[in-house]
PDB file of N, CA and C in Angstrom:
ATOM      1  N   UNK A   1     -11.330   6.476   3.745  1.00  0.00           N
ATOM      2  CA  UNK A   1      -9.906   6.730   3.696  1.00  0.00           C
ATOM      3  C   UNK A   1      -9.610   8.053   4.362  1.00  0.00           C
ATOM      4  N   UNK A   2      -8.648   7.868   5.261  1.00  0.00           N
ATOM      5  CA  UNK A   2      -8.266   9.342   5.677  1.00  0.00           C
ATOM      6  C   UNK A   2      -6.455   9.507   4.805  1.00  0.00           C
ATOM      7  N   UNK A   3      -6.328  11.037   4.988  1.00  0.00           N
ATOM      8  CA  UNK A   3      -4.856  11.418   4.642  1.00  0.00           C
ATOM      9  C   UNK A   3      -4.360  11.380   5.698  1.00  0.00           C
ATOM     10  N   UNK A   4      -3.030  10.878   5.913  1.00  0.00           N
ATOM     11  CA  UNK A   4      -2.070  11.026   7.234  1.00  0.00           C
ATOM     12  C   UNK A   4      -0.944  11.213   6.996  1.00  0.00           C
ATOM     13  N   UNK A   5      -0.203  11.697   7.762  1.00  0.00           N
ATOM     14  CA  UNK A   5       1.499  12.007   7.591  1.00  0.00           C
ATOM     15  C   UNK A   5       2.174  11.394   8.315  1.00  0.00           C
ATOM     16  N   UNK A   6       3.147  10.274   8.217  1.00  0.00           N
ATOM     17  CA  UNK A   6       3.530   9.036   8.852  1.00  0.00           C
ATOM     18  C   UNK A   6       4.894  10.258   9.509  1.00  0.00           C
ATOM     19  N   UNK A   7       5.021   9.723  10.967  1.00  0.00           N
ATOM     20  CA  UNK A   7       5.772  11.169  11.554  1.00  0.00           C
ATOM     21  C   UNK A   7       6.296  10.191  12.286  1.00  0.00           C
ATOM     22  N   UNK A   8       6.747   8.428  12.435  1.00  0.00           N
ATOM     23  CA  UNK A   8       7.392   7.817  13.135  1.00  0.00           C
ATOM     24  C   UNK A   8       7.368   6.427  12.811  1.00  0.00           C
ATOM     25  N   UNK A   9       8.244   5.353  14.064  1.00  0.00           N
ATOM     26  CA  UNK A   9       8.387   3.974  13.491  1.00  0.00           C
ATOM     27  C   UNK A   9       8.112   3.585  14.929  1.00  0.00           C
ATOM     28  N   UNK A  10       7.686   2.349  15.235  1.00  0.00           N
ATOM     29  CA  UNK A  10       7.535   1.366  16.266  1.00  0.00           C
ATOM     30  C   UNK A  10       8.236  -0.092  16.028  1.00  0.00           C
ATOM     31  N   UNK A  11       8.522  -0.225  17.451  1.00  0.00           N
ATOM     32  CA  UNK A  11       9.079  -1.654  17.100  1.00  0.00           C
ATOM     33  C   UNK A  11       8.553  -2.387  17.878  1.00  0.00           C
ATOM     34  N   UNK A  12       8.266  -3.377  17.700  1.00  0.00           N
ATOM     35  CA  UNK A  12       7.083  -4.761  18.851  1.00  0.00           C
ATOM     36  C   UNK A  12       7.764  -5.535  18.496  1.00  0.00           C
ATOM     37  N   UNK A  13       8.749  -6.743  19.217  1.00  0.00           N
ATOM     38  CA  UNK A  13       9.980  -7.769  18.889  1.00  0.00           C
ATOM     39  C   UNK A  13       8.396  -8.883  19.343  1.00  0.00           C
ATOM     40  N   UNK A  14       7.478  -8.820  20.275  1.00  0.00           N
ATOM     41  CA  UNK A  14       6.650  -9.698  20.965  1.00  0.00           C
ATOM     42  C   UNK A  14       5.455  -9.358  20.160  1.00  0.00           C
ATOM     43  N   UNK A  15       4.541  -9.787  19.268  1.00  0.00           N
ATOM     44  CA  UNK A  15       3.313  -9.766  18.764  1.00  0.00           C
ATOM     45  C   UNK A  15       3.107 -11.144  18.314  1.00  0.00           C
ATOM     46  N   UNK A  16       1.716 -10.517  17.463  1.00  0.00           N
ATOM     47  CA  UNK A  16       0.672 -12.061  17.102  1.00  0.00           C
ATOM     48  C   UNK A  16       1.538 -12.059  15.848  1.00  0.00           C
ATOM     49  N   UNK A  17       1.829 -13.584  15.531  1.00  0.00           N
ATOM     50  CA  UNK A  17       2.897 -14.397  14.503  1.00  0.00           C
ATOM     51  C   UNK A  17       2.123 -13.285  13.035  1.00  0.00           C
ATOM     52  N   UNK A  18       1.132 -13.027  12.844  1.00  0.00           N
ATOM     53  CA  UNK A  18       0.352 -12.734  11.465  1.00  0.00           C
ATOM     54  C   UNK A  18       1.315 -11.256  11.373  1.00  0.00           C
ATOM     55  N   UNK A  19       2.310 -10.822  12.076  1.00  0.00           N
ATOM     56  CA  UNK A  19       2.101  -9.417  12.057  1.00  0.00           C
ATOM     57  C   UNK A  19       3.406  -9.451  12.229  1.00  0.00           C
ATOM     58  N   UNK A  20       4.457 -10.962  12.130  1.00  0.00           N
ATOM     59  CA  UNK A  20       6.245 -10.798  11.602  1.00  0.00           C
ATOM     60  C   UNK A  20       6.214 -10.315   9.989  1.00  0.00           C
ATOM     61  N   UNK A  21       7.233  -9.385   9.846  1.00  0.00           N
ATOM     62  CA  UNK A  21       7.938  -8.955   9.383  1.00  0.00           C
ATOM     63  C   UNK A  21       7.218  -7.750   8.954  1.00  0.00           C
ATOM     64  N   UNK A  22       5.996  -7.384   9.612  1.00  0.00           N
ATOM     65  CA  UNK A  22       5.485  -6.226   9.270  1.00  0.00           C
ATOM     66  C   UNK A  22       5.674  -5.126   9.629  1.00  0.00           C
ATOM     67  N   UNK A  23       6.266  -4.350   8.775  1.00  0.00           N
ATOM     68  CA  UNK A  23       6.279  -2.717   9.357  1.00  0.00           C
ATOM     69  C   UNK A  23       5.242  -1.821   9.935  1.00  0.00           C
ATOM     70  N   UNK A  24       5.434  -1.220  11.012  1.00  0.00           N
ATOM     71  CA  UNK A  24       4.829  -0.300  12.170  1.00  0.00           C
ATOM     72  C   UNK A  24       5.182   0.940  11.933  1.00  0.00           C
ATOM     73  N   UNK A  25       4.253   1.470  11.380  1.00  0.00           N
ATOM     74  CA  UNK A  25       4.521   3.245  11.398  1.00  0.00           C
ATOM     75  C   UNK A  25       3.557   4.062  11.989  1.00  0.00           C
ATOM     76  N   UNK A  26       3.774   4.917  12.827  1.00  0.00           N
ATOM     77  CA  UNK A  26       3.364   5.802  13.695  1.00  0.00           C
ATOM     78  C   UNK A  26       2.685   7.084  12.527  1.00  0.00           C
ATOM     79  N   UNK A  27       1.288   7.345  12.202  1.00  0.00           N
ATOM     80  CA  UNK A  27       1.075   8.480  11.143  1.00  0.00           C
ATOM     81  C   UNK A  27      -0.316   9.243  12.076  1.00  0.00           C
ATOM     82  N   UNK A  28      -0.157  10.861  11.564  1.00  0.00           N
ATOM     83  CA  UNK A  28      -1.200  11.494  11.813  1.00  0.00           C
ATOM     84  C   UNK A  28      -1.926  11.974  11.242  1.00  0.00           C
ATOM     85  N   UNK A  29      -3.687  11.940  11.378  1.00  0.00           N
ATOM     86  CA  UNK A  29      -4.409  12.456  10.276  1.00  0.00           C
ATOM     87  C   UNK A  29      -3.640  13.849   9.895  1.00  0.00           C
ATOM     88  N   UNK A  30      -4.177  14.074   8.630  1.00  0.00           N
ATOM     89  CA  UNK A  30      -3.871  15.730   8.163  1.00  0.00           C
ATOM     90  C   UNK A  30      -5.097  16.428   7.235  1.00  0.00           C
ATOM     91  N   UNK A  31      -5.154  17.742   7.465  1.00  0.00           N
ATOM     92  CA  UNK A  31      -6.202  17.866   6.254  1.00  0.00           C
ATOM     93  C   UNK A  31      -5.509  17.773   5.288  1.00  0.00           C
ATOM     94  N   UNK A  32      -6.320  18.390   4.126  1.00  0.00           N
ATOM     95  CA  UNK A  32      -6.159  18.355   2.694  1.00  0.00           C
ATOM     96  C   UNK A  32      -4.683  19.414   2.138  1.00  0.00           C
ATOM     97  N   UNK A  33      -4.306  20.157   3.268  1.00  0.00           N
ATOM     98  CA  UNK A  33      -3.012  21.109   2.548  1.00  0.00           C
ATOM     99  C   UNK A  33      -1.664  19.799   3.787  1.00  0.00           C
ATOM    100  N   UNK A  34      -2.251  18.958   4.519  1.00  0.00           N
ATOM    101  CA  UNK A  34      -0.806  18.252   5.414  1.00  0.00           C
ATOM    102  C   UNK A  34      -0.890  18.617   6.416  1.00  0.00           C
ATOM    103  N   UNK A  35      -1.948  19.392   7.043  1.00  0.00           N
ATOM    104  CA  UNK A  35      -1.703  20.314   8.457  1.00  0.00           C
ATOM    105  C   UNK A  35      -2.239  19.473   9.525  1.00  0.00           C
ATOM    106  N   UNK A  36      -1.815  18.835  10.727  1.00  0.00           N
ATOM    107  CA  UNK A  36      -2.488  17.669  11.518  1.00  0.00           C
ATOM    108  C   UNK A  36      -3.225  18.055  12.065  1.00  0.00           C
ATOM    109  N   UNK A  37      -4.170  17.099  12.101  1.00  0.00           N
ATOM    110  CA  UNK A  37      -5.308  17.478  12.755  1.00  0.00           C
ATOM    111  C   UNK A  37      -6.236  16.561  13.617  1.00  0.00           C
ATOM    112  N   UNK A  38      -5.306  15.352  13.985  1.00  0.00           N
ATOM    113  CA  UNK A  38      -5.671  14.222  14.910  1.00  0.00           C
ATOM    114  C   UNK A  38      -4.527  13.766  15.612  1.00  0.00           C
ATOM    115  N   UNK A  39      -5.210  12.644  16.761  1.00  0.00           N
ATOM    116  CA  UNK A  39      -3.932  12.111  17.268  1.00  0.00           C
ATOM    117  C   UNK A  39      -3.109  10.914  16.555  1.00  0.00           C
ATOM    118  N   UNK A  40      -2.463  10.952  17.135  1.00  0.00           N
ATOM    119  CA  UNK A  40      -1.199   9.974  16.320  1.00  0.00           C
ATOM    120  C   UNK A  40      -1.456   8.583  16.760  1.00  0.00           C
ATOM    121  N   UNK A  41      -1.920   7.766  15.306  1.00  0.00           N
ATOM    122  CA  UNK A  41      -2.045   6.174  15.566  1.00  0.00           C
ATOM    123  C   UNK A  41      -1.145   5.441  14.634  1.00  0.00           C
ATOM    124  N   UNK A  42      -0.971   3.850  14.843  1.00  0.00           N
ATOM    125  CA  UNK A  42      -0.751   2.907  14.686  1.00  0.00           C
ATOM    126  C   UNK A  42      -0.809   2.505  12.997  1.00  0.00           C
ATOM    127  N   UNK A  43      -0.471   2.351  12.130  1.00  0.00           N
ATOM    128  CA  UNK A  43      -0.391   1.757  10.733  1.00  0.00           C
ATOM    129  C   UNK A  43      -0.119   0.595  10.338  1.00  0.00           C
ATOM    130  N   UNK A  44      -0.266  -0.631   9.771  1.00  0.00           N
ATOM    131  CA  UNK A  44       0.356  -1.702   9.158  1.00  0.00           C
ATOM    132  C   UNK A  44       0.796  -1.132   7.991  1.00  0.00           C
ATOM    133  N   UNK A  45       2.024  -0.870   7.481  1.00  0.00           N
ATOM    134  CA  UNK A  45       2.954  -0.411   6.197  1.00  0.00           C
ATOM    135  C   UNK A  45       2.366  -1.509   4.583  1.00  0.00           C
ATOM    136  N   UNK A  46       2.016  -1.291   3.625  1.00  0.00           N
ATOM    137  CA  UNK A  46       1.591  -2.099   3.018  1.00  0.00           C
ATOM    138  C   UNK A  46       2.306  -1.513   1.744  1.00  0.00           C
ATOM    139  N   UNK A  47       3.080  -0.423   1.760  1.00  0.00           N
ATOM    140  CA  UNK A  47       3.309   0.594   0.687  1.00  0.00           C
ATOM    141  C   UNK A  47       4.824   1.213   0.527  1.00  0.00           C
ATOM    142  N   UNK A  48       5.775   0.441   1.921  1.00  0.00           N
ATOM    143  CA  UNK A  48       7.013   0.549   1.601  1.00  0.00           C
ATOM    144  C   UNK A  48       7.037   2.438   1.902  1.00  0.00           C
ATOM    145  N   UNK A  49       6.333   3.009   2.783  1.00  0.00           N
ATOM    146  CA  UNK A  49       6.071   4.459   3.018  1.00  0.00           C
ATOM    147  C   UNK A  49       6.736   4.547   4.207  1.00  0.00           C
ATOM    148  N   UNK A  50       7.608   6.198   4.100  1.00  0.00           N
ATOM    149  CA  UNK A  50       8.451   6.449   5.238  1.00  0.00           C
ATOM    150  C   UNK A  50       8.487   7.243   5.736  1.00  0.00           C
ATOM    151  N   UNK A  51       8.823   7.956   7.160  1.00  0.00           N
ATOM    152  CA  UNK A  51       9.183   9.097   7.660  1.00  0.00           C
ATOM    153  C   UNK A  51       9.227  10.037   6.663  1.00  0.00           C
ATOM    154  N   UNK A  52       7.719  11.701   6.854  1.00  0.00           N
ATOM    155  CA  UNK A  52       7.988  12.461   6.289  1.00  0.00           C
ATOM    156  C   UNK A  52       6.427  12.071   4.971  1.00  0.00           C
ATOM    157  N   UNK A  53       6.024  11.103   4.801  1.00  0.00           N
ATOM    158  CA  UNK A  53       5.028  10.784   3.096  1.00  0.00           C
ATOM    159  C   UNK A  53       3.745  10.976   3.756  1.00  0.00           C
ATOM    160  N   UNK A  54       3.100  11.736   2.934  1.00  0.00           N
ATOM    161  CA  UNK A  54       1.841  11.760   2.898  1.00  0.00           C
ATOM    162  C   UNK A  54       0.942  10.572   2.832  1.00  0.00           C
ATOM    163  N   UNK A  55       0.260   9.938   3.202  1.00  0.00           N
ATOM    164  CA  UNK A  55      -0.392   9.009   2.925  1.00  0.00           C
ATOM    165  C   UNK A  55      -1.612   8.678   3.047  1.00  0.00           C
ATOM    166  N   UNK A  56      -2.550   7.875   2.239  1.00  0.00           N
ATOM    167  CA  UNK A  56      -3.957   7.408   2.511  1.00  0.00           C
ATOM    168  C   UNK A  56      -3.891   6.069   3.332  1.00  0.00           C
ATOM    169  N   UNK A  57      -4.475   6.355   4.452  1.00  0.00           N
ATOM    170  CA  UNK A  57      -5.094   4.983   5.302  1.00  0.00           C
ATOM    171  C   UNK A  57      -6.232   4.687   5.419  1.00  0.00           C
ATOM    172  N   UNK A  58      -6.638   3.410   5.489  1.00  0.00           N
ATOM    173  CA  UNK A  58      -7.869   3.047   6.005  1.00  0.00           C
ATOM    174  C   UNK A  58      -7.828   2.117   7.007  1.00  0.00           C
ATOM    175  N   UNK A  59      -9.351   2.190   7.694  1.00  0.00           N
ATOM    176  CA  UNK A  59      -9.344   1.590   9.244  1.00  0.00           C
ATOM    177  C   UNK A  59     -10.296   0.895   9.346  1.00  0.00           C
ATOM    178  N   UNK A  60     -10.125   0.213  10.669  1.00  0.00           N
ATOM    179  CA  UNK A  60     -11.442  -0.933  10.825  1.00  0.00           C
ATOM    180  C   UNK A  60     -11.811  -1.543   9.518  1.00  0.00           C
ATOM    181  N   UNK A  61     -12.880  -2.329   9.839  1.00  0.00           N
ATOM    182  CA  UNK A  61     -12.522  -3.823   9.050  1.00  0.00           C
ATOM    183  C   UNK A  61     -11.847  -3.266   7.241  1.00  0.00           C
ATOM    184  N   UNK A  62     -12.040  -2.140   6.838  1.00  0.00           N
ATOM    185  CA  UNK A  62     -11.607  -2.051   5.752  1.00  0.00           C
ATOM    186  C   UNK A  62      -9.891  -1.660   5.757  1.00  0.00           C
ATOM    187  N   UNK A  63      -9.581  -1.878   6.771  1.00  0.00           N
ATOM    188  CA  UNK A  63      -8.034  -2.065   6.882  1.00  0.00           C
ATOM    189  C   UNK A  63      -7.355  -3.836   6.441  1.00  0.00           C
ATOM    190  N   UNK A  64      -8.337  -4.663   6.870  1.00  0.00           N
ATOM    191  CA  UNK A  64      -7.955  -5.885   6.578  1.00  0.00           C
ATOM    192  C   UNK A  64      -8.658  -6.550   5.286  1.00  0.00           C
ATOM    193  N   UNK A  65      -8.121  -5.608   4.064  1.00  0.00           N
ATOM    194  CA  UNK A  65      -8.735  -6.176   3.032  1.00  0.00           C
ATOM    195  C   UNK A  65      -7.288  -5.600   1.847  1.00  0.00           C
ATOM    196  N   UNK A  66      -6.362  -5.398   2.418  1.00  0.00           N
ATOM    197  CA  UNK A  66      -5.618  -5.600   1.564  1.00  0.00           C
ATOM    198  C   UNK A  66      -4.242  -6.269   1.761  1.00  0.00           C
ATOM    199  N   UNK A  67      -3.816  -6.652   0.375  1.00  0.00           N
ATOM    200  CA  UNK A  67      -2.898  -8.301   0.393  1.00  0.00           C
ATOM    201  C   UNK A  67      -2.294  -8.639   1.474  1.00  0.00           C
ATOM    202  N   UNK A  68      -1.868  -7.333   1.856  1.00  0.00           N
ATOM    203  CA  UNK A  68      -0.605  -7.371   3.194  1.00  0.00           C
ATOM    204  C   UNK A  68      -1.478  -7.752   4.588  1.00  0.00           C
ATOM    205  N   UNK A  69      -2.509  -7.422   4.562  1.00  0.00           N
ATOM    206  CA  UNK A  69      -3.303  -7.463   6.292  1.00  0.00           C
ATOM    207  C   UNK A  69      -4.755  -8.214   6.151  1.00  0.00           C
ATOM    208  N   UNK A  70      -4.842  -8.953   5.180  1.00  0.00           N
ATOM    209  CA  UNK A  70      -5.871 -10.242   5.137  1.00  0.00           C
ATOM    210  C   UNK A  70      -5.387 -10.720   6.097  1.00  0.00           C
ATOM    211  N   UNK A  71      -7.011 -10.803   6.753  1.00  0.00           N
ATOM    212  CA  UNK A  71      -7.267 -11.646   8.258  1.00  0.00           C
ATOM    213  C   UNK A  71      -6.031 -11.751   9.342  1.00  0.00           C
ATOM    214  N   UNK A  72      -5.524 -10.363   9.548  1.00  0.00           N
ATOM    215  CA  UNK A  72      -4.579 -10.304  10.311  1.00  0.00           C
ATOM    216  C   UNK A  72      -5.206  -9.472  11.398  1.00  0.00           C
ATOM    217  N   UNK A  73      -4.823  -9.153  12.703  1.00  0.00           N
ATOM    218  CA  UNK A  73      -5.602  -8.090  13.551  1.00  0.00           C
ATOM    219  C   UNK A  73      -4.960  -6.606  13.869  1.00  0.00           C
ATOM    220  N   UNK A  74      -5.539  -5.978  12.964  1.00  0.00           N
ATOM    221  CA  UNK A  74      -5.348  -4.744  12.433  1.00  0.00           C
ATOM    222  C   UNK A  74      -6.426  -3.860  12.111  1.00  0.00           C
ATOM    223  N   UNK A  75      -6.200  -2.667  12.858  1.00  0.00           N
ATOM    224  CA  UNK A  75      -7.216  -1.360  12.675  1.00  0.00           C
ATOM    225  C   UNK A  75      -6.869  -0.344  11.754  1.00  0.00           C
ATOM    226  N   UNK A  76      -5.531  -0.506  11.126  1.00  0.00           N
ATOM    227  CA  UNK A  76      -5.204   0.708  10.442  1.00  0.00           C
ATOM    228  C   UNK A  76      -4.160   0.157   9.696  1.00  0.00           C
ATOM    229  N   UNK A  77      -4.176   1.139   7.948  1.00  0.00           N
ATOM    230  CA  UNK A  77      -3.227   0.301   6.935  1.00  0.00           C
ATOM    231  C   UNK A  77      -3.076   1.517   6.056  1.00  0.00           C
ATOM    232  N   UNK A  78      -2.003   1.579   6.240  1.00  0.00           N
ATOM    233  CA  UNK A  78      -0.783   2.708   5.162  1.00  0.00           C
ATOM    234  C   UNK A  78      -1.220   1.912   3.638  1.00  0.00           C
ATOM    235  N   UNK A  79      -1.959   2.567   2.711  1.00  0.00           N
ATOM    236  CA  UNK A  79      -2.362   1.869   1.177  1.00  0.00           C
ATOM    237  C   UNK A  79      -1.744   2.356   0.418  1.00  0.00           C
ATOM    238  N   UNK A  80      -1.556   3.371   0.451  1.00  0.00           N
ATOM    239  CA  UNK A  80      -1.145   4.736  -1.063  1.00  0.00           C
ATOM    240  C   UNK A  80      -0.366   5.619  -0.279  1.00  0.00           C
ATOM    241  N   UNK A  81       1.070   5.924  -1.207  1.00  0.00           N
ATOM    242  CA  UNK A  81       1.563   7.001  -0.727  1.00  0.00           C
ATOM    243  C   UNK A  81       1.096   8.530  -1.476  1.00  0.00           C
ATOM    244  N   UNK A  82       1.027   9.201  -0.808  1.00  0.00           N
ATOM    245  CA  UNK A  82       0.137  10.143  -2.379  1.00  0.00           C
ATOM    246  C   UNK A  82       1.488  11.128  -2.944  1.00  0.00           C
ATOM    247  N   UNK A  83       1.005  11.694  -3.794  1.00  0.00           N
ATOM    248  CA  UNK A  83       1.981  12.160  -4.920  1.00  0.00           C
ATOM    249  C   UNK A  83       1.906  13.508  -5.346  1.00  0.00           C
ATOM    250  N   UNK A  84       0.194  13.990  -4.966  1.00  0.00           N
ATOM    251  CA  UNK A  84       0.387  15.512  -4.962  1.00  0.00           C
ATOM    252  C   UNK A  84      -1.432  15.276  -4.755  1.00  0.00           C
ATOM    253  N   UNK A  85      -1.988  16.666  -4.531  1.00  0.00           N
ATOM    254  CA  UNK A  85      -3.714  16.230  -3.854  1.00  0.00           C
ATOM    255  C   UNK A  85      -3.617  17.929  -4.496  1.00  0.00           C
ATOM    256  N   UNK A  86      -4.818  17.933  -5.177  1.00  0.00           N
ATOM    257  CA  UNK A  86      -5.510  18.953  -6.113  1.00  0.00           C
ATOM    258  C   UNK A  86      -6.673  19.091  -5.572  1.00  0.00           C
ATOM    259  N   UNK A  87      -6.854  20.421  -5.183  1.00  0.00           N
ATOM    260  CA  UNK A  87      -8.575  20.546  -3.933  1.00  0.00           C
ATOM    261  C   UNK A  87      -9.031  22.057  -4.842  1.00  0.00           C
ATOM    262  N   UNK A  88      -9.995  21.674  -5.320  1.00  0.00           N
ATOM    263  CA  UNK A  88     -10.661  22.958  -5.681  1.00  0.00           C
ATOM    264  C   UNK A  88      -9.752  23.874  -6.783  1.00  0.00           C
ATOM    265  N   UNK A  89      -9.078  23.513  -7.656  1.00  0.00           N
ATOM    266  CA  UNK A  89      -8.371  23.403  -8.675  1.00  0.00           C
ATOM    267  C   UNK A  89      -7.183  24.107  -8.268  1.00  0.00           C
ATOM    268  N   UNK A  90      -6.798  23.782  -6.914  1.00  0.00           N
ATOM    269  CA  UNK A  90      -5.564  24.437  -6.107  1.00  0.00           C
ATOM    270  C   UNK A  90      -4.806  23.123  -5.929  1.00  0.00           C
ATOM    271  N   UNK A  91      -3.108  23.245  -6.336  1.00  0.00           N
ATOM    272  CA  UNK A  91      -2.407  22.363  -6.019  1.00  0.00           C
ATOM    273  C   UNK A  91      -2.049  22.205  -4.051  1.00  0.00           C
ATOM    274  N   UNK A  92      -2.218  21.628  -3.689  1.00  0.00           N
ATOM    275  CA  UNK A  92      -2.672  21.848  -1.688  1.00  0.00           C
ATOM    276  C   UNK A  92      -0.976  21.047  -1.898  1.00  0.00           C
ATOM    277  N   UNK A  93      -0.914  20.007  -1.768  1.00  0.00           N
ATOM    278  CA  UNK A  93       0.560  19.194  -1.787  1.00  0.00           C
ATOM    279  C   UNK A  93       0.967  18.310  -2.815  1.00  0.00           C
ATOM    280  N   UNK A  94       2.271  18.767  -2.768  1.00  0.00           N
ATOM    281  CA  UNK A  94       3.035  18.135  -4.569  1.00  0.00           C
ATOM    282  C   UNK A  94       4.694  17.119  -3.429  1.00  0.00           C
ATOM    283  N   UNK A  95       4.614  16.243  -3.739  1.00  0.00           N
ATOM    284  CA  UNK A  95       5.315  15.171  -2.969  1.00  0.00           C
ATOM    285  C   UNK A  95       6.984  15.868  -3.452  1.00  0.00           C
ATOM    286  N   UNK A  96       7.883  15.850  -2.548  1.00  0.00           N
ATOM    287  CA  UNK A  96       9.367  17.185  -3.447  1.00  0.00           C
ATOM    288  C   UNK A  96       9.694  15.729  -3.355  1.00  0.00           C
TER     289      UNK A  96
END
């Protein structure tokens, strides 16, 4: 699982049928305090998560193992929005 910060939306009107009505969000890794620290990829939304949320993703084949992206073709899946991340008994991010 990585943390990412979903920082956009995509729209594809033309894709594979498994992947109507699915939301496309644009997120970037972050470390552990939100600070980015990768390039900006691709998400399947599974979590109703928006512009601005912290979030846990996972990729490759362990992206297509949850309800929303069974056996769909997908590298990356928005799971958890997080809510606040405690590192070393330091509050790093608390969701306002």
């Amino acid at each position: 699982m990585l943390i990412a910060k979903v920082i956009g939306t995509t729209v594809a009107t033309i894709k594979d049928e498994k992947l109507l009505g699915r939301k496309l969000l644009i997120v970037r890794q972050t470390d552990e305090r939100g600070v980015p620290s990768g390039k900006p990829f691709v998400a399947i939304d599974s979590v109703d998560a928006g512009i601005g949320d912290l979030v846990l993703t996972a990729a490759g084949s362990s992206a297509r193992q949850t309800t929303v992206t069974k056996d769909t073709p997908v590298d990356a899946v928005i799971m958890a929005v997080i809510d606040s991340l405690e590192v070393e008994g330091e509050m790093t991010f608390v969701k306002s």
